[in-house]
Protein backbone atom coordinates (compact mmCIF):
# COMPACT_ATOMS: atom_id res chain seq x y z
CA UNK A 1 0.00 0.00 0.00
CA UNK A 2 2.18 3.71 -1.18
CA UNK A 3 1.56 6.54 0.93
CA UNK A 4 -1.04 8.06 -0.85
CA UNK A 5 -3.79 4.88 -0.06
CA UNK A 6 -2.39 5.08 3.32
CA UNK A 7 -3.50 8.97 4.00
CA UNK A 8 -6.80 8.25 2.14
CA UNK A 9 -7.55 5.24 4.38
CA UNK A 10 -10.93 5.74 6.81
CA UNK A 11 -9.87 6.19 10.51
CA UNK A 12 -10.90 4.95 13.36
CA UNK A 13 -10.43 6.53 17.28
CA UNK A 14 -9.79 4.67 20.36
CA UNK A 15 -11.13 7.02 23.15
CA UNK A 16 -11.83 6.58 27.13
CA UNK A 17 -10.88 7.64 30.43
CA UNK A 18 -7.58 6.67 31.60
CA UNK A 19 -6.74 2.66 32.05
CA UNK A 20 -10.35 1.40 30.69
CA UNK A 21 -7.74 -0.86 27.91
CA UNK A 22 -7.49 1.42 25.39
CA UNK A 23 -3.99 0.59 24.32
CA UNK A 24 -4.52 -3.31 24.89
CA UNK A 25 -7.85 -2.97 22.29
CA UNK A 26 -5.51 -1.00 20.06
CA UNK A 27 -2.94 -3.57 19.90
CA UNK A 28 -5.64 -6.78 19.56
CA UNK A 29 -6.67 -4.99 16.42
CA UNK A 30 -3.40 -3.96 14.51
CA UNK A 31 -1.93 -7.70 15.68
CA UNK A 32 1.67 -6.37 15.51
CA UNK A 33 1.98 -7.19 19.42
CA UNK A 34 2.67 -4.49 21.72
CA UNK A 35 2.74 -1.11 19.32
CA UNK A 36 1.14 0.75 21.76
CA UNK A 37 2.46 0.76 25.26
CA UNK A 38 0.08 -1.34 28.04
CA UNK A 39 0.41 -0.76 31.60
CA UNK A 40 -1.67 -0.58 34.82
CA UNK A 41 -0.44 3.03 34.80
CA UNK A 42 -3.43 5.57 34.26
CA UNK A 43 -1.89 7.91 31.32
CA UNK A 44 0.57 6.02 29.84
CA UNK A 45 -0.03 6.83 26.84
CA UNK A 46 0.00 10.77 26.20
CA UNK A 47 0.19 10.95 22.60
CA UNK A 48 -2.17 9.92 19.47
CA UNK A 49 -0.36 6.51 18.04
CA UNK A 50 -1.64 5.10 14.57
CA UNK A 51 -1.79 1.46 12.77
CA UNK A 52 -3.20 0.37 9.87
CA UNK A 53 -5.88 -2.75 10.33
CA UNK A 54 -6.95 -5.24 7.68
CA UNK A 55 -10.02 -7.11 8.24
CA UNK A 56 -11.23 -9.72 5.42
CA UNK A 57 -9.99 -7.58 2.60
CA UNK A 58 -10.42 -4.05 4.12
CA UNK A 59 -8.34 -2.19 5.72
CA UNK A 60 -8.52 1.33 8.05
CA UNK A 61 -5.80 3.23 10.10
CA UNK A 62 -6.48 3.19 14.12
CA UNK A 63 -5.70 5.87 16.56
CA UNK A 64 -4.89 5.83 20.29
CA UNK A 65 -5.41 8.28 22.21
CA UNK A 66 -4.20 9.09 25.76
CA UNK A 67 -6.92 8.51 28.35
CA UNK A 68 -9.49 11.36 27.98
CA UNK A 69 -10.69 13.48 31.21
CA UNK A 70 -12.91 16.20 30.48
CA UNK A 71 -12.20 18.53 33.96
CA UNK A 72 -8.90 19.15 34.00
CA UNK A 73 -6.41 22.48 35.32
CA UNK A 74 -5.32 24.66 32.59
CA UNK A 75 -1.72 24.21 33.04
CA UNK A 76 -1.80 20.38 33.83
CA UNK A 77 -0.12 17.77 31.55
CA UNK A 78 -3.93 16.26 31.18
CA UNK A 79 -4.95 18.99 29.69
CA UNK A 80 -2.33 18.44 26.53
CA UNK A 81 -3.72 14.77 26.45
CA UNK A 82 -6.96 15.73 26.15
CA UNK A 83 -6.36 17.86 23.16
CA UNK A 84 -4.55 15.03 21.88
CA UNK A 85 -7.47 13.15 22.01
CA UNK A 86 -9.82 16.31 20.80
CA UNK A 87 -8.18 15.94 17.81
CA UNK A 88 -8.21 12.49 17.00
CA UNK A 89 -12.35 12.68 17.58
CA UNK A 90 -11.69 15.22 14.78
CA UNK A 91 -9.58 12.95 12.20
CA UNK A 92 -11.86 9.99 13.40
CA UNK A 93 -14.39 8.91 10.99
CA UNK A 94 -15.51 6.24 13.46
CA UNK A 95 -15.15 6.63 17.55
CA UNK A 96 -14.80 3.51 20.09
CA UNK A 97 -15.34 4.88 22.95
CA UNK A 98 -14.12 2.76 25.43
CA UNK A 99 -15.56 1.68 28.97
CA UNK A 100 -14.89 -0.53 31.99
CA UNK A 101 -17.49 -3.26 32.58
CA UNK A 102 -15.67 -3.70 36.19
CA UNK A 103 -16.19 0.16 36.91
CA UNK A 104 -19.47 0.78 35.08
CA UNK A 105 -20.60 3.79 33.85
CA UNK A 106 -18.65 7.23 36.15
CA UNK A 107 -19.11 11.22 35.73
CA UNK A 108 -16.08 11.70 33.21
CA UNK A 109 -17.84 8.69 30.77
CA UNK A 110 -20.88 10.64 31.05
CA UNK A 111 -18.73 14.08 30.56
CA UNK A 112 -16.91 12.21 27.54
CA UNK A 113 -20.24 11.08 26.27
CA UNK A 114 -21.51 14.67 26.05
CA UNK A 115 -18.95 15.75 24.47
CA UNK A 116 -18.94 12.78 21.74
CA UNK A 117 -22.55 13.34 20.71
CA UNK A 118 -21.67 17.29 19.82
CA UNK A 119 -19.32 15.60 17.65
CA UNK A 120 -21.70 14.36 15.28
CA UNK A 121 -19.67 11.62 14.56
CA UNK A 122 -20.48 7.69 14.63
CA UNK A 123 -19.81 6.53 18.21
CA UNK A 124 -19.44 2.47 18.81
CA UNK A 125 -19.78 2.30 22.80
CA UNK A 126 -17.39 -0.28 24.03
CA UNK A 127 -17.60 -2.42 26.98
CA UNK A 128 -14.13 -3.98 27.96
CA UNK A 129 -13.08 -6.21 30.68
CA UNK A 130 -15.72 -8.34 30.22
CA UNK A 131 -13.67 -11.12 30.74
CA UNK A 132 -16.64 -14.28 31.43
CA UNK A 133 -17.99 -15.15 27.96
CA UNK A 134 -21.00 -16.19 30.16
CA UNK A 135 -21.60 -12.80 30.99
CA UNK A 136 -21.41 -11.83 26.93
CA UNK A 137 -24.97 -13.75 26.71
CA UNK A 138 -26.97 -12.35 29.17
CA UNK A 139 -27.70 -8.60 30.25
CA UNK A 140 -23.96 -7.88 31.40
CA UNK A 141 -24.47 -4.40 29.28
CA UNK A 142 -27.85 -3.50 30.29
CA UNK A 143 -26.51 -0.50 32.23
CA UNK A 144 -24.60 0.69 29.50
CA UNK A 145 -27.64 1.90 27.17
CA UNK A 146 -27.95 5.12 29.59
CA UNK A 147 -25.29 6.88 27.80
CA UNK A 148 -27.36 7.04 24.56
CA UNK A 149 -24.71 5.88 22.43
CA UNK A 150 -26.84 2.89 20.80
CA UNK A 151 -26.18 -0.90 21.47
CA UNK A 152 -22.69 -1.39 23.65
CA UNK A 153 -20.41 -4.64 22.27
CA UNK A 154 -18.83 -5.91 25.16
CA UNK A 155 -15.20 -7.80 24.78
CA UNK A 156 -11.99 -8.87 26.40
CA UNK A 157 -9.64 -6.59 24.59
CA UNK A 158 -6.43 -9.02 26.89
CA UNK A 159 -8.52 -12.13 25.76
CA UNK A 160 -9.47 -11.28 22.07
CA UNK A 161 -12.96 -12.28 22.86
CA UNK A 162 -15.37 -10.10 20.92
CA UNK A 163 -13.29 -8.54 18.86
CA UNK A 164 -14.42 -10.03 15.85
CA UNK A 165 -17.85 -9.11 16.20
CA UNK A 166 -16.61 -5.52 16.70
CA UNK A 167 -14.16 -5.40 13.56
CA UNK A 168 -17.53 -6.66 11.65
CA UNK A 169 -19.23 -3.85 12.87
CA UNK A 170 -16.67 -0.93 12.21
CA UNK A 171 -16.11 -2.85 8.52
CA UNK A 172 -20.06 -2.11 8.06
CA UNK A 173 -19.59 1.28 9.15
CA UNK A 174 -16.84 2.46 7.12
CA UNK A 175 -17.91 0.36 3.80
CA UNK A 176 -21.50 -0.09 3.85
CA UNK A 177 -22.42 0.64 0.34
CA UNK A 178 -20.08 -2.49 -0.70
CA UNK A 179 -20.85 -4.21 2.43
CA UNK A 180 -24.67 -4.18 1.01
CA UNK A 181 -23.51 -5.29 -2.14
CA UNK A 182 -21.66 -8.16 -1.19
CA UNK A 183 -22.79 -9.17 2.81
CA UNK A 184 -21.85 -12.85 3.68
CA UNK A 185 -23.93 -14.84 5.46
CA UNK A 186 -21.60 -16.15 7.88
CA UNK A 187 -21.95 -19.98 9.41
CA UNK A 188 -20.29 -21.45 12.29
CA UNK A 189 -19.50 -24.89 12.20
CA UNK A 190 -20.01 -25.98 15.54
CA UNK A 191 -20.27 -29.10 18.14
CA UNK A 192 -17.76 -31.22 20.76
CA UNK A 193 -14.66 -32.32 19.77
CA UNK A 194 -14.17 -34.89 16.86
CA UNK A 195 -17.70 -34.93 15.48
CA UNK A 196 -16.00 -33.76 12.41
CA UNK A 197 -16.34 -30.17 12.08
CA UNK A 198 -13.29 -29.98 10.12
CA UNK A 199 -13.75 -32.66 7.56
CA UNK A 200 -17.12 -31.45 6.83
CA UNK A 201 -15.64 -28.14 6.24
CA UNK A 202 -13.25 -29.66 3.61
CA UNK A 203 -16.62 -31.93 2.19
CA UNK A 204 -18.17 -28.98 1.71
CA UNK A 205 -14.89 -27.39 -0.21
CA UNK A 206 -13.84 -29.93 -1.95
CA UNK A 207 -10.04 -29.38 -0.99
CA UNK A 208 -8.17 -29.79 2.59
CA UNK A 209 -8.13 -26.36 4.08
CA UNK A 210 -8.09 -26.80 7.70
CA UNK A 211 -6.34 -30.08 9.19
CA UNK A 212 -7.74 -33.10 9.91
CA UNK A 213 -6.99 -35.96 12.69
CA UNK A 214 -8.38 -38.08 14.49
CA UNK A 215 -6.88 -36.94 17.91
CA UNK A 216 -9.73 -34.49 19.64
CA UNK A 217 -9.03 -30.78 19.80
CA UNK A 218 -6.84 -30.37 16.57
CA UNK A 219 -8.59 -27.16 15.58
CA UNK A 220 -7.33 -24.81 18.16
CA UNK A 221 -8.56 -21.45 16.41
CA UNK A 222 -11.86 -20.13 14.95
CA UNK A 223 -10.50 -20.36 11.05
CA UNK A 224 -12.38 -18.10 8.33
CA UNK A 225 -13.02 -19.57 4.64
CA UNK A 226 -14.89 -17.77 2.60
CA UNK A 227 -16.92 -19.88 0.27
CA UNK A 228 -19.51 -19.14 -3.09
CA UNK A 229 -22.76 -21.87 -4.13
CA UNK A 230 -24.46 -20.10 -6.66
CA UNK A 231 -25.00 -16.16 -5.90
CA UNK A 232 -24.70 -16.63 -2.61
CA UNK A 233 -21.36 -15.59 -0.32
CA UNK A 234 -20.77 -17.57 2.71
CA UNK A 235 -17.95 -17.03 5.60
CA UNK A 236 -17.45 -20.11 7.18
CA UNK A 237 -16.33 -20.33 10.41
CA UNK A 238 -14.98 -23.26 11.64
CA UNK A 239 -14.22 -23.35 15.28
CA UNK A 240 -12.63 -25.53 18.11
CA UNK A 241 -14.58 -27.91 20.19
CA UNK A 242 -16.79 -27.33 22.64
CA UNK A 243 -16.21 -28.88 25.86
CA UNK A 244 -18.26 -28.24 29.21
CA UNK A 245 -16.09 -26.40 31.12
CA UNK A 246 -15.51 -28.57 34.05
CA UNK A 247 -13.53 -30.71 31.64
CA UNK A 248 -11.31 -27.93 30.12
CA UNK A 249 -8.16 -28.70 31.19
CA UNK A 250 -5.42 -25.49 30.27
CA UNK A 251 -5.32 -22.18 29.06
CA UNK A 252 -5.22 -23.28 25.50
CA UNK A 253 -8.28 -25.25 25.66
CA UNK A 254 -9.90 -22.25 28.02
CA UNK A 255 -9.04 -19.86 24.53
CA UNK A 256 -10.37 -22.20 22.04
CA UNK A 257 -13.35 -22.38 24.36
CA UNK A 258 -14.08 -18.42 24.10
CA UNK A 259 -13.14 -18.63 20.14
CA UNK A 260 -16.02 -21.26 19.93
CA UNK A 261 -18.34 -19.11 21.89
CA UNK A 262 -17.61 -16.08 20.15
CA UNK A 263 -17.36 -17.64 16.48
CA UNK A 264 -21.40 -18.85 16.97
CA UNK A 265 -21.93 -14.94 18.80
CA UNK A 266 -20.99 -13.88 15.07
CA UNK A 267 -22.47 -15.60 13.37
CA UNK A 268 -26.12 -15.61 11.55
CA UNK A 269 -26.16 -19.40 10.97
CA UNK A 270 -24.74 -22.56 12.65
CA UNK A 271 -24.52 -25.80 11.56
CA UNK A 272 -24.48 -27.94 15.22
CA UNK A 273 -22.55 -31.08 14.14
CA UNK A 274 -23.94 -34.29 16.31
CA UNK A 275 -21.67 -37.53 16.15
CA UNK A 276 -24.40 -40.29 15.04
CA UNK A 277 -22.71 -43.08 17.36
CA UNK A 278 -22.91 -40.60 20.29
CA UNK A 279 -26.07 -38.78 19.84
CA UNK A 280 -27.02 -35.65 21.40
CA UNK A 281 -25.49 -35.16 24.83
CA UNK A 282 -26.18 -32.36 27.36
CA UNK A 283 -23.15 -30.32 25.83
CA UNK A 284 -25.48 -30.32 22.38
CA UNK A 285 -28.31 -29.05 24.14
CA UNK A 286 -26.19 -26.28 25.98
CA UNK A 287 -25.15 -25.32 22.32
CA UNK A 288 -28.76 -25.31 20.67
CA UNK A 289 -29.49 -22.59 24.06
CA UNK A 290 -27.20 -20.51 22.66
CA UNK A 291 -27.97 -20.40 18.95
CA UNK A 292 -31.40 -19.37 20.08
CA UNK A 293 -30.02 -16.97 22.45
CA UNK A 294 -27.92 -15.16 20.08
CA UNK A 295 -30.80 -15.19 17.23
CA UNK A 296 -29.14 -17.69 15.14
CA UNK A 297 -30.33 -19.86 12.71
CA UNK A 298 -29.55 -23.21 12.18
CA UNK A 299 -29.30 -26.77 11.09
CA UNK A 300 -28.46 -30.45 13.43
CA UNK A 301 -26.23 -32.26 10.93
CA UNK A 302 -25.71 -35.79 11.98
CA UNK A 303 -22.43 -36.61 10.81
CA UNK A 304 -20.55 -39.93 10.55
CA UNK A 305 -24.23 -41.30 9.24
CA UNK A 306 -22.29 -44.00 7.20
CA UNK A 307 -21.02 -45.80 10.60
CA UNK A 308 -25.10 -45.92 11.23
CA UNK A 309 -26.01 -49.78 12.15
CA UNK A 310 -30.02 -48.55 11.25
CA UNK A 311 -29.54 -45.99 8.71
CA UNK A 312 -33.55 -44.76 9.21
CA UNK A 313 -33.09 -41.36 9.37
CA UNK A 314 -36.62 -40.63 10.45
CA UNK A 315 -36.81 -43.05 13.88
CA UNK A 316 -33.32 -41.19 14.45
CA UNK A 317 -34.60 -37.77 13.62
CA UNK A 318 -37.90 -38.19 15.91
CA UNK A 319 -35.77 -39.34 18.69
CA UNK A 320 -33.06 -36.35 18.89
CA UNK A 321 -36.43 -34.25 18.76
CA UNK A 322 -38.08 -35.92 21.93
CA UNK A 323 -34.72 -35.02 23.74
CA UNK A 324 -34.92 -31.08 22.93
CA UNK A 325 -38.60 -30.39 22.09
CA UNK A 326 -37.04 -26.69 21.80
CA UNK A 327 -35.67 -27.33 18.49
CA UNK A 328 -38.99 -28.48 16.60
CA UNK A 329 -38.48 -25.42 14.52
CA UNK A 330 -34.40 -26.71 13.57
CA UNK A 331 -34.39 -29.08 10.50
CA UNK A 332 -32.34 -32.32 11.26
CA UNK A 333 -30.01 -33.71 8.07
CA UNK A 334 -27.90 -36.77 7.57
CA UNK A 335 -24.34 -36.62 6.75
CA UNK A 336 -20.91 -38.40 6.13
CA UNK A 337 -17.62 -36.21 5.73
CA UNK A 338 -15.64 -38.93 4.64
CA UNK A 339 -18.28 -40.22 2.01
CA UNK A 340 -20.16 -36.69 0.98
CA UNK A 341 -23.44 -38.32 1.32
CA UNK A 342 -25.60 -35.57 2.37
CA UNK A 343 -23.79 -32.74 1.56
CA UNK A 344 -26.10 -31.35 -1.20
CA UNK A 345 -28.73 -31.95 0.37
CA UNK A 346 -27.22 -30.06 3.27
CA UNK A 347 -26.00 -27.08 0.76
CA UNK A 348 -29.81 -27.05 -0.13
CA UNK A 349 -30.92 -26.65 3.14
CA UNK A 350 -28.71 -23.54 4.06
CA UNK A 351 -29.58 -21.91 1.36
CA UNK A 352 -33.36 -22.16 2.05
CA UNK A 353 -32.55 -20.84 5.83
CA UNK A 354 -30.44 -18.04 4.30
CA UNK A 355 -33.74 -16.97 3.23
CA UNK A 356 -36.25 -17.18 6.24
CA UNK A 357 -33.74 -16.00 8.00
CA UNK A 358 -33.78 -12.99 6.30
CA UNK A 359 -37.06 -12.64 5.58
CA UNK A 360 -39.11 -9.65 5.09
CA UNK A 361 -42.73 -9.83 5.21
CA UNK A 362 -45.00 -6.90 4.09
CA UNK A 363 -47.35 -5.13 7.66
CA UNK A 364 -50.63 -5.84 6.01
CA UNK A 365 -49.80 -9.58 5.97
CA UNK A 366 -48.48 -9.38 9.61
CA UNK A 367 -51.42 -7.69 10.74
CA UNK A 368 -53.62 -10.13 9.22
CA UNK A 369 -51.77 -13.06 10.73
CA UNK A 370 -52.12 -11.71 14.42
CA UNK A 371 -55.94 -10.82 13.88
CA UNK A 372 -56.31 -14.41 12.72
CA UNK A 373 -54.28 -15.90 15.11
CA UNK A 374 -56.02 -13.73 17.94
CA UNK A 375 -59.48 -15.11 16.84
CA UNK A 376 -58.34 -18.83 16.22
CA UNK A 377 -56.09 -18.59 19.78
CA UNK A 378 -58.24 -16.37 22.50
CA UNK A 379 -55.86 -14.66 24.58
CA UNK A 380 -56.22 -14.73 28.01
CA UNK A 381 -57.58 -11.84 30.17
CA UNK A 382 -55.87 -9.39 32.48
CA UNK A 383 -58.24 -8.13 35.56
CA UNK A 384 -61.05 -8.98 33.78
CA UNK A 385 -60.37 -7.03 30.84
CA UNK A 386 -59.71 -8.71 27.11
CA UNK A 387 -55.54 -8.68 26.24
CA UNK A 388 -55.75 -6.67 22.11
CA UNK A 389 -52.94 -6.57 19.88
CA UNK A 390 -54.12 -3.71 17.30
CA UNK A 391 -51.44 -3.42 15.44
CA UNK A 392 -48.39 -5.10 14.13
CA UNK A 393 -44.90 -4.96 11.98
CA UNK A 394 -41.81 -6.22 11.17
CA UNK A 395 -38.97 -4.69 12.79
CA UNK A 396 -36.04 -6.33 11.76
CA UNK A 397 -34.59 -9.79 10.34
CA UNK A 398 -31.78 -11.97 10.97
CA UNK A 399 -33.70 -13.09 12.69
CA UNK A 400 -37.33 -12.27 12.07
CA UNK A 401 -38.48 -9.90 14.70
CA UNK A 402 -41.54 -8.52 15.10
CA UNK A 403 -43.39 -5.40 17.37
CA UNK A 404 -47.03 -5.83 18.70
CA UNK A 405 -48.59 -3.39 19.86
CA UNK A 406 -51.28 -4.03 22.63
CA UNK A 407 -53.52 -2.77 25.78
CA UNK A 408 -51.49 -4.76 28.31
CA UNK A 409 -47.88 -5.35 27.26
CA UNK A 410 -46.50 -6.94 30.43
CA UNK A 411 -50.14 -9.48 30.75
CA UNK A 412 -49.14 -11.54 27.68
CA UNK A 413 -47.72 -14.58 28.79
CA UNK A 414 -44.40 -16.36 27.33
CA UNK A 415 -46.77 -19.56 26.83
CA UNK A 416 -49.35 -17.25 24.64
CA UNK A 417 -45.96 -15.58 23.10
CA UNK A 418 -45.33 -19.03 22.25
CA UNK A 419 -48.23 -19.89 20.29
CA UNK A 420 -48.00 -16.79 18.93
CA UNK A 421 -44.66 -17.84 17.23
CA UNK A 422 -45.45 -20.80 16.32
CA UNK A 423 -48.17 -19.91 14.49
CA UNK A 424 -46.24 -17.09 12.21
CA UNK A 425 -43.83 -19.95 11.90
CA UNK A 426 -46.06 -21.99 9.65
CA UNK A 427 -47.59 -18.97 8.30
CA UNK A 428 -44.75 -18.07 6.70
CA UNK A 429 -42.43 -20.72 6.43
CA UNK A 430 -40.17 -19.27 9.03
CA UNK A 431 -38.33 -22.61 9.65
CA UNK A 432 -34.98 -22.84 10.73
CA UNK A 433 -35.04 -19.43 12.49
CA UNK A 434 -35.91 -18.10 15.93
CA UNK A 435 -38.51 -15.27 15.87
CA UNK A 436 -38.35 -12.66 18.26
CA UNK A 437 -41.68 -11.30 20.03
CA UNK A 438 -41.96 -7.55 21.48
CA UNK A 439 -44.80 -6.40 22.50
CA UNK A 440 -45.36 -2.71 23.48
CA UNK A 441 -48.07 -0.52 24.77
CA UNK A 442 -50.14 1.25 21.91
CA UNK A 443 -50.50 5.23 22.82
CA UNK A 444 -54.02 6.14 23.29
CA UNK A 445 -54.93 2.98 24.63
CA UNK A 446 -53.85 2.34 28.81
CA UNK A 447 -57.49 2.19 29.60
CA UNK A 448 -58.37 -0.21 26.65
């Protein structure tokens, strides 16, 4: 790259408070180890430092920034940082503003927050030190949304863990004219060690691109292969095992654990790999939560189906379903890496969820659906009174979410919610997808 690309590149600002991991999120993203300076030391770093990041064929230059404090003396050595750091919000075309999950949200993030919005620019809030993936699921960020800044993305800068998802995010940002003209769908290839994540991965290539043994554990990393059937883009990601944690037994296996984890938090599609001589184990069903949880889509593919002593797929299919009666939505699909039987058929199937999981479906449709659904399925009443939805639209896909708008949001149960769901589901083909439910309280109507 000559200079001139270089000074045209799109740039990106690190800016926080003092020791919230700027410098430690600067140097995850360049990966040219430790550019930037990392210490416990508040203020280390008192002047702007650049690198140039390439992500999947796109690349931006990075600044860091000393740590930011809006009240400072006039004469005091702060106050030079913090017009260090004025100025990089100026050069920035993007902002991460950086936070401390451990310290939540304090006066000078508010302060900096203030200041941010007068900036006008695009602000990614970032939530660091969030070092339990476990916490990455649940509502470890909740607090966060006070600032205004739009959704937080909470990582382990010192762990690596979310920083994928956030380099996907500042690559839409930046490029989104050719992101829209050329978006992946990306799938994780997921399940416990030796199913055969890998060699279905080369199946579905055709060539060896990631290695192959028979000794548990080989894949270490979460590798990325992109991959074309037809019009359609794909970024595979195949990932190390997934063990329960009691039975992790070193650091290395504790890493490929969080590259697993985070791998299926990126992606919009998983393919859960099941080991036909094993069956599904409690591990599976831990794995299937979390697709659902992070608004995946998805396929079971039963792998290894040549080493079947039955071969009916359909007694084997309705028995993984009485196990998880959650997944009655997840199609179920035979395989055999070693063979390829089943891998078309598997191809064909992806490509159909690629769809519904995507889907858009017109409001007067929706609307329809509900009133039908209301009169077919009578809700159930809330002090006496009758629970309405009156209106209804789609909000948003990947996957498939949806806003109703009622008399008594908080009075419609997750077992009417339910039926509710399933009902759109075979509406409108919405297989292989979760659906997400919201329902809010229509103006003009609390007394309804």
């Amino acid at each position: 790259m000559d200079k001139v690309q270089k000074e045209t590149l799109p740039k990106v600002a690190v800016l926080g408070r003092p020791n919230v991991g700027k410098s430690t999120l600067f140097n995850r993203l360049i990966s040219k180890g430790r550019w930037a300076i990392v210490d416990k030391t508040p203020g280390v770093t008192r002047d702007r430092n650049y690198g140039d990041v390439e992500w999947q064929g796109y690349n931006f230059t990075l600044i860091d920034t000393g740590g930011f404090e809006p009240i400072v003396n006039k004469n005091d050595l702060r106050n030079k940082v913090k017009s260090q750091a004025e100025i990089a919000v100026k050069e920035g075309d993007i902002i991460l503003f950086v936070l401390d999950f451990k310290d939540g949200i304090t006066p000078s993030d508010l302060e900096i927050a203030n200041l941010l919005r007068r900036s006008k620019k695009k602000i990614i809030p970032i939530v660091n030190k969030v070092d339990d993936p476990r916490l990455q699921d649940g509502m470890g960020g909740a607090g966060f949304y006070r600032l205004g800044l739009g959704d937080p993305i909470l990582l382990s800068a010192l762990h690596g863990l979310g920083v994928d998802h956030l380099l996907d995010e500042v690559k839409k940002e930046i490029f989104p004219s050719i992101i829209e003209a050329e978006e992946e769908t990306k799938v994780a290839i997921v399940g416990r060690p030796n199913v055969g994540k890998s060699s279905l991965l080369n199946s579905i290539l055709g060539e060896e691109r990631v290695i192959v043994d028979e000794q548990p554990g080989t894949t270490r990393d979460s590798i990325d292969t992109i991959f074309y059937r037809g019009n359609q883009r794909y970024l595979l990601i195949d990932t190390a095992g997934i063990r329960r944690r009691t039975k992790v037994a070193d650091d290395l296996e504790r890493f490929s654990l969080r590259q697993a984890i985070d791998s299926l938090r990126r992606a919009h599609l998983v393919l859960l790999i099941i080991e036909v001589t094993t069956g599904v184990t409690r591990q599976d069903k831990r794995i299937l939560k979390m697709m659902e949880s992070s608004g995946c889509g998805g396929i079971i593919v039963v792998n290894k189906w040549d080493l079947s002593l039955h071969k009916n797929e359909e007694e084997y299919r309705q028995g993984i379903l009485a196990q998880i009666p959650f997944i009655q939505h997840l199609p179920i699909t035979f395989t055999s890496a070693l063979t390829g039987e089943g891998i078309e058929e598997l191809l064909d199937l992806l490509g159909g969820i690629v769809y519904t999981h995507s889907k858009k479906i017109a409001t007067p449709f929706i609307n329809q659906a509900i009133q039908e659904i209301l009169r077919s399925h009578s809700p159930p009443t809330y002090k006496g009174k009758e629970l309405k939805i009156y209106y209804s639209t789609q909000k948003g896909v990947r996957p498939p979410s949806f806003i109703l708008f009622g008399n008594h949001p908080q009075a419609f149960s997750p077992s009417y919610l339910k039926c509710i769901e399933n009902e759109l589901r075979k509406r409108f083909d919405l297989f292989g997808t979760p659906i997400r439910l919201e329902v809010r309280r229509k103006r003009g109507k609390r007394n309804a």
